[in-house]
Protein backbone atom coordinates (compact mmCIF):
# COMPACT_ATOMS: atom_id res chain seq x y z
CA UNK A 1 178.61 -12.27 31.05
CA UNK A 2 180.05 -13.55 27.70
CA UNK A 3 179.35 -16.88 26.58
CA UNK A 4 181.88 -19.07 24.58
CA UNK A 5 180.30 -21.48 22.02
CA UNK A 6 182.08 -24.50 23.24
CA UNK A 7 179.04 -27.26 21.94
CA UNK A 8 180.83 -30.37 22.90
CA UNK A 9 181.22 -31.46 26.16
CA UNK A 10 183.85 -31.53 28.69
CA UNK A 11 185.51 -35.10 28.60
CA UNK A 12 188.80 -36.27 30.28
CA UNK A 13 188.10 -38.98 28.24
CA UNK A 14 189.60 -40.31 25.07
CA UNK A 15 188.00 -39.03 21.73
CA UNK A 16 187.60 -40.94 18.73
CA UNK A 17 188.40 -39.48 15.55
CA UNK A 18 186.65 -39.99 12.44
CA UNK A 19 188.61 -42.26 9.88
CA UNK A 20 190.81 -40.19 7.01
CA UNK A 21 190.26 -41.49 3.40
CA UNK A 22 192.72 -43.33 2.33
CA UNK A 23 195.77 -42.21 -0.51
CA UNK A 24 194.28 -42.73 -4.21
CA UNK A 25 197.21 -44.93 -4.77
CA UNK A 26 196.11 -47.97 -2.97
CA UNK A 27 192.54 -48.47 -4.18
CA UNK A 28 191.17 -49.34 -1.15
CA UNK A 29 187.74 -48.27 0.13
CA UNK A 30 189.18 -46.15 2.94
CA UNK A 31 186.66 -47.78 5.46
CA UNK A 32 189.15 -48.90 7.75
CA UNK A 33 187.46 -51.91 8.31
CA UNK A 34 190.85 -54.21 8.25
CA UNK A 35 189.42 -56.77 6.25
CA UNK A 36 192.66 -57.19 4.39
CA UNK A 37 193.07 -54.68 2.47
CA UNK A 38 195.88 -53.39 3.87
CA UNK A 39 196.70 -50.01 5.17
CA UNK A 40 194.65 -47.45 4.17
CA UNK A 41 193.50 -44.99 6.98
CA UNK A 42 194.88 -43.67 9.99
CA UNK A 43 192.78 -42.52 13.00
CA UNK A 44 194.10 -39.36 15.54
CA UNK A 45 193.02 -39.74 18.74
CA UNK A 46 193.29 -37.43 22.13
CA UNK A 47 193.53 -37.83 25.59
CA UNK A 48 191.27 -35.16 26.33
CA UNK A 49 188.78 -32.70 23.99
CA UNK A 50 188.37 -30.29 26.45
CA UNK A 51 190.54 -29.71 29.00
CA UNK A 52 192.32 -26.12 30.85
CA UNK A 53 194.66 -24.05 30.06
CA UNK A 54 198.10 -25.06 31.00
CA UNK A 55 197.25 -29.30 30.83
CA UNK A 56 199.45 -31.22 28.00
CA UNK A 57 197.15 -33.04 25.91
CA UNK A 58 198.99 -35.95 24.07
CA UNK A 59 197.67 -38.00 21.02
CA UNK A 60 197.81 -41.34 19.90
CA UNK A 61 198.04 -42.40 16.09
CA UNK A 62 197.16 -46.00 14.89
CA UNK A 63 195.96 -47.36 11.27
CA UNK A 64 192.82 -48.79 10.24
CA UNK A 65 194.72 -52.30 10.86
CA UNK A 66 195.03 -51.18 14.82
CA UNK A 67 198.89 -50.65 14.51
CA UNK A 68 200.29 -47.57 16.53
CA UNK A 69 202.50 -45.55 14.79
CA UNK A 70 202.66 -42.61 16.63
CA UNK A 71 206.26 -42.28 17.23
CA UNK A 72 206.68 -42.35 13.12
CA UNK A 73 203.81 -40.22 12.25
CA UNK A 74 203.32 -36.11 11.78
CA UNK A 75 200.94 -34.20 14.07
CA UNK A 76 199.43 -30.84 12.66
CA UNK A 77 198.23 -28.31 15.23
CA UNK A 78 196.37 -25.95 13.55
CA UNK A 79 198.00 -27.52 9.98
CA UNK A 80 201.59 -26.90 11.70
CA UNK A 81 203.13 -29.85 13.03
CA UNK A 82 204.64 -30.11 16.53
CA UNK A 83 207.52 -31.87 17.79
CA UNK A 84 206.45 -34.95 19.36
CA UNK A 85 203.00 -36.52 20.28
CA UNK A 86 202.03 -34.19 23.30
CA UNK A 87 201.04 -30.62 22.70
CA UNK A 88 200.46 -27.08 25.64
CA UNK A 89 198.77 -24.34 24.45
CA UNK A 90 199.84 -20.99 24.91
CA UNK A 91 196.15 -19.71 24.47
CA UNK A 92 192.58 -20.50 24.71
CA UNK A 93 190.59 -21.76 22.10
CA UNK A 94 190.10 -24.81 19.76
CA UNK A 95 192.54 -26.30 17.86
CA UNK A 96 192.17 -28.37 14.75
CA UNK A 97 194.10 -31.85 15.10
CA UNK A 98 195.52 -33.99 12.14
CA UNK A 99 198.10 -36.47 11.77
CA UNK A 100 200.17 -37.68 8.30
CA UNK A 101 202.11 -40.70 8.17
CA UNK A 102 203.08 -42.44 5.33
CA UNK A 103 200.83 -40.61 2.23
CA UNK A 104 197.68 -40.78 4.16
CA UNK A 105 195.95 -38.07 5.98
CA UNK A 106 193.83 -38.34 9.26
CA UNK A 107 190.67 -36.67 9.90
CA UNK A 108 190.86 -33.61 12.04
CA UNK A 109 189.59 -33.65 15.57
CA UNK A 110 189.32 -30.89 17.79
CA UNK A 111 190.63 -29.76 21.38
CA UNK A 112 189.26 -27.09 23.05
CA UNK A 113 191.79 -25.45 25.81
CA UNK A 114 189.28 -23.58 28.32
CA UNK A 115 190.56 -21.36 31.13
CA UNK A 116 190.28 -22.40 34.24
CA UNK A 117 187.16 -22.83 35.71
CA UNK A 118 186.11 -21.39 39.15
CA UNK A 119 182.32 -22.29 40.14
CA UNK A 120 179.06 -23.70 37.91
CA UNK A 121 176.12 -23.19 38.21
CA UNK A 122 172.79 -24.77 37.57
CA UNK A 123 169.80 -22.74 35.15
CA UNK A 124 166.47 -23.58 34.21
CA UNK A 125 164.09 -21.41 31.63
CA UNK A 126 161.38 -21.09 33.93
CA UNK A 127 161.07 -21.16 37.88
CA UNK A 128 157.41 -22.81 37.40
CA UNK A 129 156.50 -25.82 35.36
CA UNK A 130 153.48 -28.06 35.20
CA UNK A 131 153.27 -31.50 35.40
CA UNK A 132 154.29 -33.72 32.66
CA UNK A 133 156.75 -30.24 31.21
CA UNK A 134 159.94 -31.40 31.00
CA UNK A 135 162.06 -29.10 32.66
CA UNK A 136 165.44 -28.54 31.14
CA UNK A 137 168.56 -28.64 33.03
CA UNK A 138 171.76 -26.76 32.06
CA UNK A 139 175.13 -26.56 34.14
CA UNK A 140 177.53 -23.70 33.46
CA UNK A 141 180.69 -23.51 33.90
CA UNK A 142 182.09 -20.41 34.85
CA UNK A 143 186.07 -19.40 34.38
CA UNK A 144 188.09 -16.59 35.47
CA UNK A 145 187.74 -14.77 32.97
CA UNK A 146 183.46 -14.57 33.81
CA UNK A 147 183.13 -16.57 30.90
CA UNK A 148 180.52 -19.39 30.72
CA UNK A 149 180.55 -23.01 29.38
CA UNK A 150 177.70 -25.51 28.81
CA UNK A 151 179.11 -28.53 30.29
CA UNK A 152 175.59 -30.49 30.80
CA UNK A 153 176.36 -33.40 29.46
CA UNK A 154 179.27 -33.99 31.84
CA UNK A 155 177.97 -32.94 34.44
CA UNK A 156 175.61 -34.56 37.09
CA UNK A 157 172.36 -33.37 38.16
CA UNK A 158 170.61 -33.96 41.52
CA UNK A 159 167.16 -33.78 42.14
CA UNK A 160 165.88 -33.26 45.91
CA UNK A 161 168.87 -34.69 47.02
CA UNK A 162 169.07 -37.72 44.66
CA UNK A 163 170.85 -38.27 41.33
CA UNK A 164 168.19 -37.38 38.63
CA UNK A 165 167.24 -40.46 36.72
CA UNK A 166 167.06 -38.88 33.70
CA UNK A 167 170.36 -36.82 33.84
CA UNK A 168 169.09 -32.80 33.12
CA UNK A 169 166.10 -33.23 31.72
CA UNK A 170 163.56 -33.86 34.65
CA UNK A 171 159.55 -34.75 34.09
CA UNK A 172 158.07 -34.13 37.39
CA UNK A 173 154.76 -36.03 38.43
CA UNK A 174 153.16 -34.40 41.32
CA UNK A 175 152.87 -30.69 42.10
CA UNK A 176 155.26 -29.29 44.61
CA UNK A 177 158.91 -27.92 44.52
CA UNK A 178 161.91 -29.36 42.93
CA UNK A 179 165.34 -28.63 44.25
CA UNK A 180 168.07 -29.02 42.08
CA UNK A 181 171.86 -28.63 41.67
CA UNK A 182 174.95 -29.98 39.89
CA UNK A 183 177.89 -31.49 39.75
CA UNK A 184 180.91 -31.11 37.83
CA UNK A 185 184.55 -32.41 38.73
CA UNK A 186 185.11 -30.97 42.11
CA UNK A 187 182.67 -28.46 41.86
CA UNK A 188 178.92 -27.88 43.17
CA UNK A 189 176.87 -25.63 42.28
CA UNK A 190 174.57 -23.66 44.70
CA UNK A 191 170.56 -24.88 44.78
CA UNK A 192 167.84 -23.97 41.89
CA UNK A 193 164.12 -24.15 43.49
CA UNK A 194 161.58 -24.58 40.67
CA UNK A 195 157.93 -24.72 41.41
CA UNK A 196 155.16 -27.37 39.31
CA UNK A 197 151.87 -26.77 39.22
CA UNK A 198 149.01 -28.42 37.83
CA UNK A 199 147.77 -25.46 35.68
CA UNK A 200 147.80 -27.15 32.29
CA UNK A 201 144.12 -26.35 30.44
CA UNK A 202 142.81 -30.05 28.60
CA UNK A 203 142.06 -28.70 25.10
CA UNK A 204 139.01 -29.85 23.71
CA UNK A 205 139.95 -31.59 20.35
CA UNK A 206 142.61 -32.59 18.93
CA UNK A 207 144.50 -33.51 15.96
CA UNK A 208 143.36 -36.83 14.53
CA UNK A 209 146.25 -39.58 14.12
CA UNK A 210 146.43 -43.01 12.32
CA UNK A 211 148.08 -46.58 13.41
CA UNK A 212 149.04 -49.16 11.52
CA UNK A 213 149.99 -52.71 13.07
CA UNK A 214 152.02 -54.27 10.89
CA UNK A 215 152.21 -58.37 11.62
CA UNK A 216 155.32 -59.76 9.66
CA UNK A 217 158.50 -61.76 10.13
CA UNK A 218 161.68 -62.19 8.20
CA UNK A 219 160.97 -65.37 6.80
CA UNK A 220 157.56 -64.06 5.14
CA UNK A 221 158.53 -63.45 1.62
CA UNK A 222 155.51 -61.16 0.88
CA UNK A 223 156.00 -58.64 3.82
CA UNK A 224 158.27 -56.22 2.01
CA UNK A 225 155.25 -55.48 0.54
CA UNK A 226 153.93 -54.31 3.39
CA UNK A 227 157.05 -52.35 4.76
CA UNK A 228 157.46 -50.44 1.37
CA UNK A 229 153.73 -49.17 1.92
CA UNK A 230 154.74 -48.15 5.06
CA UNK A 231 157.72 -46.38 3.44
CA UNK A 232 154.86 -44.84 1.17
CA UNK A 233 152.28 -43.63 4.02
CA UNK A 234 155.39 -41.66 5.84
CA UNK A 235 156.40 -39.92 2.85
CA UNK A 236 152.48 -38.43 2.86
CA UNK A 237 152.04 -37.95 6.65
CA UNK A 238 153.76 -37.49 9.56
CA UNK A 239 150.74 -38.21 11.62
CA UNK A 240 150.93 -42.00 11.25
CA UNK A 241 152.23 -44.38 14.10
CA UNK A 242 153.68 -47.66 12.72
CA UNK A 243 154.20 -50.65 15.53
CA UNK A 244 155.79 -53.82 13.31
CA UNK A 245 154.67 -56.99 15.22
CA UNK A 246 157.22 -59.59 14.85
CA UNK A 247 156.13 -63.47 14.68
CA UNK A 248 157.96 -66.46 14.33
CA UNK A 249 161.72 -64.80 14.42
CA UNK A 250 164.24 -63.59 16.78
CA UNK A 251 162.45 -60.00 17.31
CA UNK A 252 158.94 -61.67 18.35
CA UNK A 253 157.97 -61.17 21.79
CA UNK A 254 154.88 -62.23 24.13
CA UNK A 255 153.42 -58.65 23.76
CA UNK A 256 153.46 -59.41 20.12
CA UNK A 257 151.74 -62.52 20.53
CA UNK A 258 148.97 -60.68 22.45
CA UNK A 259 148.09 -58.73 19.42
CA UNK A 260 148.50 -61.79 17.17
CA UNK A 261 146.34 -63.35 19.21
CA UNK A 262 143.53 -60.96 18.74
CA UNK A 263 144.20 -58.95 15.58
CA UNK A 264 145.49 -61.32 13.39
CA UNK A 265 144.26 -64.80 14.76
CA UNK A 266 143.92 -66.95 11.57
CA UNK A 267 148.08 -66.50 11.11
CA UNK A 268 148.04 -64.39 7.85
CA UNK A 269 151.10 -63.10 6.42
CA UNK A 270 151.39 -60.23 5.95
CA UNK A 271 148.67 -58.80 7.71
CA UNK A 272 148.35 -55.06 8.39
CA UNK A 273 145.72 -53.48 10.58
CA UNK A 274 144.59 -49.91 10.63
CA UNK A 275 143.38 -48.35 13.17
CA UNK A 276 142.56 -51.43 15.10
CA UNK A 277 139.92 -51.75 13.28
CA UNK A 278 140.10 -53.17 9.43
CA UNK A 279 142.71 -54.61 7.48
CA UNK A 280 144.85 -52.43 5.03
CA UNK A 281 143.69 -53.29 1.18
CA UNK A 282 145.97 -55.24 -0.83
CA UNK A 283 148.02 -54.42 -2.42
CA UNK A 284 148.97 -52.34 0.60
CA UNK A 285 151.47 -49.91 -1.69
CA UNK A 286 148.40 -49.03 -3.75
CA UNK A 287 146.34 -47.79 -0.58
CA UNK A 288 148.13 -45.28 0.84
CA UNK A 289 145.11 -43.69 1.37
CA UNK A 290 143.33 -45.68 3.73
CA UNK A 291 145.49 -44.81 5.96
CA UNK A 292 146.45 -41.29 5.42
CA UNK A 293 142.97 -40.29 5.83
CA UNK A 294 142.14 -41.98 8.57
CA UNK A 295 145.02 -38.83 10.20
CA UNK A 296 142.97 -36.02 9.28
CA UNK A 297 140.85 -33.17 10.91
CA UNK A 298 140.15 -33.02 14.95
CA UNK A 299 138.73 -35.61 17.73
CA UNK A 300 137.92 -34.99 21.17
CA UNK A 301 140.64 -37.16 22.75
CA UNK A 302 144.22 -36.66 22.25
CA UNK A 303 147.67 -38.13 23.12
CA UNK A 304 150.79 -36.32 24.49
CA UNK A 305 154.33 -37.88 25.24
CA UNK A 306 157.22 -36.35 26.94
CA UNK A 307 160.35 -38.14 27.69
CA UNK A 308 164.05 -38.11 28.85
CA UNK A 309 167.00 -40.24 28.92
CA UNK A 310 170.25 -40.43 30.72
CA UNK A 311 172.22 -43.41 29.03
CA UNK A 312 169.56 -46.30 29.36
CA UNK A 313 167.45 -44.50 31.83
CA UNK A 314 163.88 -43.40 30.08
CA UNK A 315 161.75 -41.13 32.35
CA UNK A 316 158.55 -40.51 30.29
CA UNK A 317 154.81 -39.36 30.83
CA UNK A 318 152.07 -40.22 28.51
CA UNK A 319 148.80 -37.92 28.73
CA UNK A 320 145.83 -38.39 27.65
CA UNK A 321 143.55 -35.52 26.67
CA UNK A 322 139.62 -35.94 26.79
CA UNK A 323 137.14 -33.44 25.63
CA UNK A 324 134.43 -35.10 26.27
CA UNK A 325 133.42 -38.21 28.86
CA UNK A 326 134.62 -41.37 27.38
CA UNK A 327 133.27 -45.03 28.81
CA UNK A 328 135.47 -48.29 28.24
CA UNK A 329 138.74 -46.41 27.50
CA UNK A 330 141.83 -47.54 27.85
CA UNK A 331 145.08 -46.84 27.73
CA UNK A 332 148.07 -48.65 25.83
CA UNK A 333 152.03 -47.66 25.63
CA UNK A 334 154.53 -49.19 23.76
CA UNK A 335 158.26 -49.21 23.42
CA UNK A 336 160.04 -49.92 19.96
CA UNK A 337 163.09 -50.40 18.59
CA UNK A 338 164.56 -48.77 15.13
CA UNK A 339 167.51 -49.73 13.02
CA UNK A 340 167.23 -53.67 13.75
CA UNK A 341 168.89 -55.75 10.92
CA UNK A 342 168.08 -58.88 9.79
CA UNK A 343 168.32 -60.48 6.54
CA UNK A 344 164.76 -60.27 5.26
CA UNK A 345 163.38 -63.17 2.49
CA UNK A 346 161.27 -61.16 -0.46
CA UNK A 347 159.61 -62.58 -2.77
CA UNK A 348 158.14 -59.23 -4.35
CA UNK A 349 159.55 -56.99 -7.10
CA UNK A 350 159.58 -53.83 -4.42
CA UNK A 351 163.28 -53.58 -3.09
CA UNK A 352 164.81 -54.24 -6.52
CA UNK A 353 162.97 -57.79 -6.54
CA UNK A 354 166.00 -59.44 -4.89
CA UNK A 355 165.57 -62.74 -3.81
CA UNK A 356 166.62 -62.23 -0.04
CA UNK A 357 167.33 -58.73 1.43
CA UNK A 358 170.44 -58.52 3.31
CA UNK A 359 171.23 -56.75 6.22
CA UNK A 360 167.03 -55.27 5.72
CA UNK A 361 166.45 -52.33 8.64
CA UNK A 362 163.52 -53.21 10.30
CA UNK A 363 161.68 -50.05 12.50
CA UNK A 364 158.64 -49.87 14.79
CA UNK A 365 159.56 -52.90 15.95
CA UNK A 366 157.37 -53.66 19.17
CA UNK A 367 160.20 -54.55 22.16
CA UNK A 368 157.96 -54.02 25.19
CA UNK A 369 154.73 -52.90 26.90
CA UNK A 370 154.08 -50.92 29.89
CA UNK A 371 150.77 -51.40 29.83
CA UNK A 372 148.61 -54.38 28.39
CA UNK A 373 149.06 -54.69 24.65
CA UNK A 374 146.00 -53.90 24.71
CA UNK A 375 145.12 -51.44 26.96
CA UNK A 376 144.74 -51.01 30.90
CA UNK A 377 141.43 -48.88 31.72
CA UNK A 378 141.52 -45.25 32.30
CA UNK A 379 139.32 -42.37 33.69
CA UNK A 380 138.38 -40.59 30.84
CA UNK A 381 136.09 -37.48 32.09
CA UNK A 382 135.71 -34.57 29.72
CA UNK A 383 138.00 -31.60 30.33
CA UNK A 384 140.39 -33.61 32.35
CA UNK A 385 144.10 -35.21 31.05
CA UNK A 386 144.97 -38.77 32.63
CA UNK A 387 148.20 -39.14 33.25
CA UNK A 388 151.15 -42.34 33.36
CA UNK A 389 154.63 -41.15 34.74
CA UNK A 390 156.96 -43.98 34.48
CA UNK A 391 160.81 -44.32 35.32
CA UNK A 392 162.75 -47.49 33.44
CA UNK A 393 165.80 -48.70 32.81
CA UNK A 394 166.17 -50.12 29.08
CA UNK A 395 167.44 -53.53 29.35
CA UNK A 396 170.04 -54.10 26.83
CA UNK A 397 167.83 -57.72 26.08
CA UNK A 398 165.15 -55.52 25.62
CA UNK A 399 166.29 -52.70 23.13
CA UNK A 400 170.02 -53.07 21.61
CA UNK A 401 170.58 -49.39 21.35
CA UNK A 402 168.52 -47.19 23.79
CA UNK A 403 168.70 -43.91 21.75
CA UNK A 404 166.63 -45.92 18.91
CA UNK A 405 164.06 -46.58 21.12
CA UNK A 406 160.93 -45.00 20.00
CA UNK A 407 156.99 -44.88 22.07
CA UNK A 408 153.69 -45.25 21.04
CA UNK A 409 150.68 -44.47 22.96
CA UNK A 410 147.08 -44.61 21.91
CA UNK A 411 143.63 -44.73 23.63
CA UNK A 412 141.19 -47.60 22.48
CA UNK A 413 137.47 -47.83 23.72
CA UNK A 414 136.20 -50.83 24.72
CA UNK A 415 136.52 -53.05 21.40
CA UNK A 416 139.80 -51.97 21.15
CA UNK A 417 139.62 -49.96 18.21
CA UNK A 418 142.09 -46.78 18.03
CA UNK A 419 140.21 -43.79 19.23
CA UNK A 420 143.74 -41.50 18.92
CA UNK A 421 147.68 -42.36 18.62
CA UNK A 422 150.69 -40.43 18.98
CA UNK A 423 154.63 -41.64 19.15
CA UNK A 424 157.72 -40.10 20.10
CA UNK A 425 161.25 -40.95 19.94
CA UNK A 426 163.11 -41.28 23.25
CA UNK A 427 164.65 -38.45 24.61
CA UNK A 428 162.01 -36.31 22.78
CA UNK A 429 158.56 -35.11 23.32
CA UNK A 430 155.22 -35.15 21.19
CA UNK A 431 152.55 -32.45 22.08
CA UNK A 432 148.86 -32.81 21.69
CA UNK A 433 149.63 -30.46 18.44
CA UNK A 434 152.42 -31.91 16.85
């Protein structure tokens, strides 16, 4: 069977172009951003990126000040222009899109024209999994021509009769048989069977990871200090979980105040905390290695995170390694947000020394917890894995933009001092090793 290298995916939807720069006549910043500047980019758009042979696909053209001049601009197939705004293909393939109008230049989108398509079908990798795996979904398209097309990620995957949570990427939680198929426009494809086991071997140590807890706000003045440490210790490791514990603004939450409560009772700012267990020297920048080698060499209990999304849909399952019998350990997960903005007071000479940092991204910042901040009790019996599968829909009041939503899990003991940490990113997966 030959496979075409379509990697976008089927859409009769419309597709936004990227904005053109703008002629270097006008001296505008070409951002399109219509804040008065005046025309200076013009956006190509199409009713449809990928669509069959033989369907008209027409385009619309409008400048960065939202006016629609498509009836007075150029379209370029291919860099020759057709007459009007609506273009047939008389072959397969993508096509390069562009628009003129005026001296400026659009951005080039693409259209692929696919033959038609007569059946899909559904694939996996394997036929057996274990639990926690994530089993990858993919729906092909086939066409006439035998040809096949990854359309996953407009298609629709069912799970044992239901609409999988998680779209194609499934994490199953109990041992059985999954039966899976998928949808695509008016076709179905036939069943896939896969089989899970619980075959996975507990390894018996582990890499050894570090946390730091960072307790800060944006009115503190001193806690850039803090973040540009933090800036410092991921630049050396990649084996260091950050969680940024927000008090006194709009991104504190009662989870927050749960930590506050017992790691940083006396109201300090800023206050870090490493480990659970001692407070990162001052000046924090300076001691990069307190916390870097605290994420060194092996330890008998490790952490392991798989997840998948569908839209706002996270399906994830944290497991928890033990190599040898642990008593008073417990288990805590939490979900995070990246790319927050906020303008962020500084009072420090890191960040250029200015006065107030506009616009400052904040990361790690804690959102939620599905367990107690800190920690919910778990069986922790040497050569066995503990394991908490968990389906939940992001609310937007929760985390503004799902795909920056980021986990971190970690075992305590019984004074809740980290024992081991890992953290993922959502839609992605962290192994015991990595």
């Amino acid at each position: 069977m030959k496979i075409k290298n379509f990697t976008k995916i089927f859409l009769f939807v419309a597709v936004a172009a990227l904005f053109s720069c703008s002629s270097s006549s006008d001296g505008g910043n070409g951002d399109g951003d219509g804040d008065g500047g005046g025309l200076t980019s013009i956006t190509i758009t199409a009713s449809a990126q990928f669509v069959d042979f033989g369907s008209t696909v027409t385009f619309t053209v409008k400048t960065n000040e939202g006016t629609d001049v498509t009836s007075e601009a150029t379209i370029l197939v291919n860099n020759e222009s057709i007459n009007g705004s609506s273009f047939t293909a008389t072959e397969t393939g993508e096509y390069a899109i562009k628009a003129t109008y005026q001296d400026l230049t659009s951005s080039a989108i693409n259209v692929n024209i696919l033959p038609v398509i007569v059946s899909i079908e559904i694939q996996s990798d394997q036929t057996t999994y274990n639990i926690g795996d994530r089993i990858e979904f993919q729906v092909m398209a086939i066409d006439n021509d035998g040809n096949s097309t990854n359309v996953t990620s407009a298609a629709n995957v069912f799970v044992d009769g239901s609409e999988s949570f998680s779209g194609a990427n499934v994490i199953p939680g109990t041992t059985g048989t999954i039966d899976a198929y998928g949808t695509f426009n008016e076709f179905t494809s036939e069943t896939k069977t896969v089989t899970i086991e619980d075959n996975a071997t507990t390894p018996s140590m582990y890499d050894k990871r570090a946390l730091i807890e960072d307790y800060t706000g944006t009115w503190c003045g001193w806690c850039p200090r803090v973040s540009y440490g933090i800036e410092l210790v991921k630049e050396a490791s990649n084996k260091v979980a950050v969680v940024a514990v927000h008090s006194g603004d709009a991104m504190a939450t009662s989870y927050g105040n749960t930590l506050i409560g017992t790691f940083n009772p006396g109201g300090s700012y800023p206050t870090a905390i490493v480990n659970r267990s001692a407070e990162w020297t001052y000046p924090e920048p300076n001691n990069v290695n307190q916390v870097t080698s605290g994420a060194q060499g092996m330890i008998s209990t490790g952490v392991a995170i798989t997840t998948a999304m569908k839209g706002n849909n996270l399906s994830f399952m944290v497991s928890a390694g033990f190599g040898q019998d642990l008593t008073g350990a417990k288990l805590v997960v939490l979900l995070l947000e990246n790319g927050l903005t906020a303008d962020q007071e500084n009072y420090t000479d890191y960040y250029g020394g200015v006065d107030v940092l506009e616009d400052f991204v904040h990361d790690h910042v804690l959102r939620y917890a599905f367990t107690s901040p800190l920690g919910d009790a778990v069986t922790a019996t040497a050569g066995n894995t503990y394991r908490m599968k968990m389906d939940y829909t992001i609310p937007t009041n929760v985390v503004s933009i799902a795909a920056n939503a980021e986990l971190v899990a970690m075992v305590v003991n019984s004074n809740n001092e980290l024992i081991n940490v890992n953290m993922v990113r959502a839609g992605e997966k962290a192994d015991f090793s990595n």
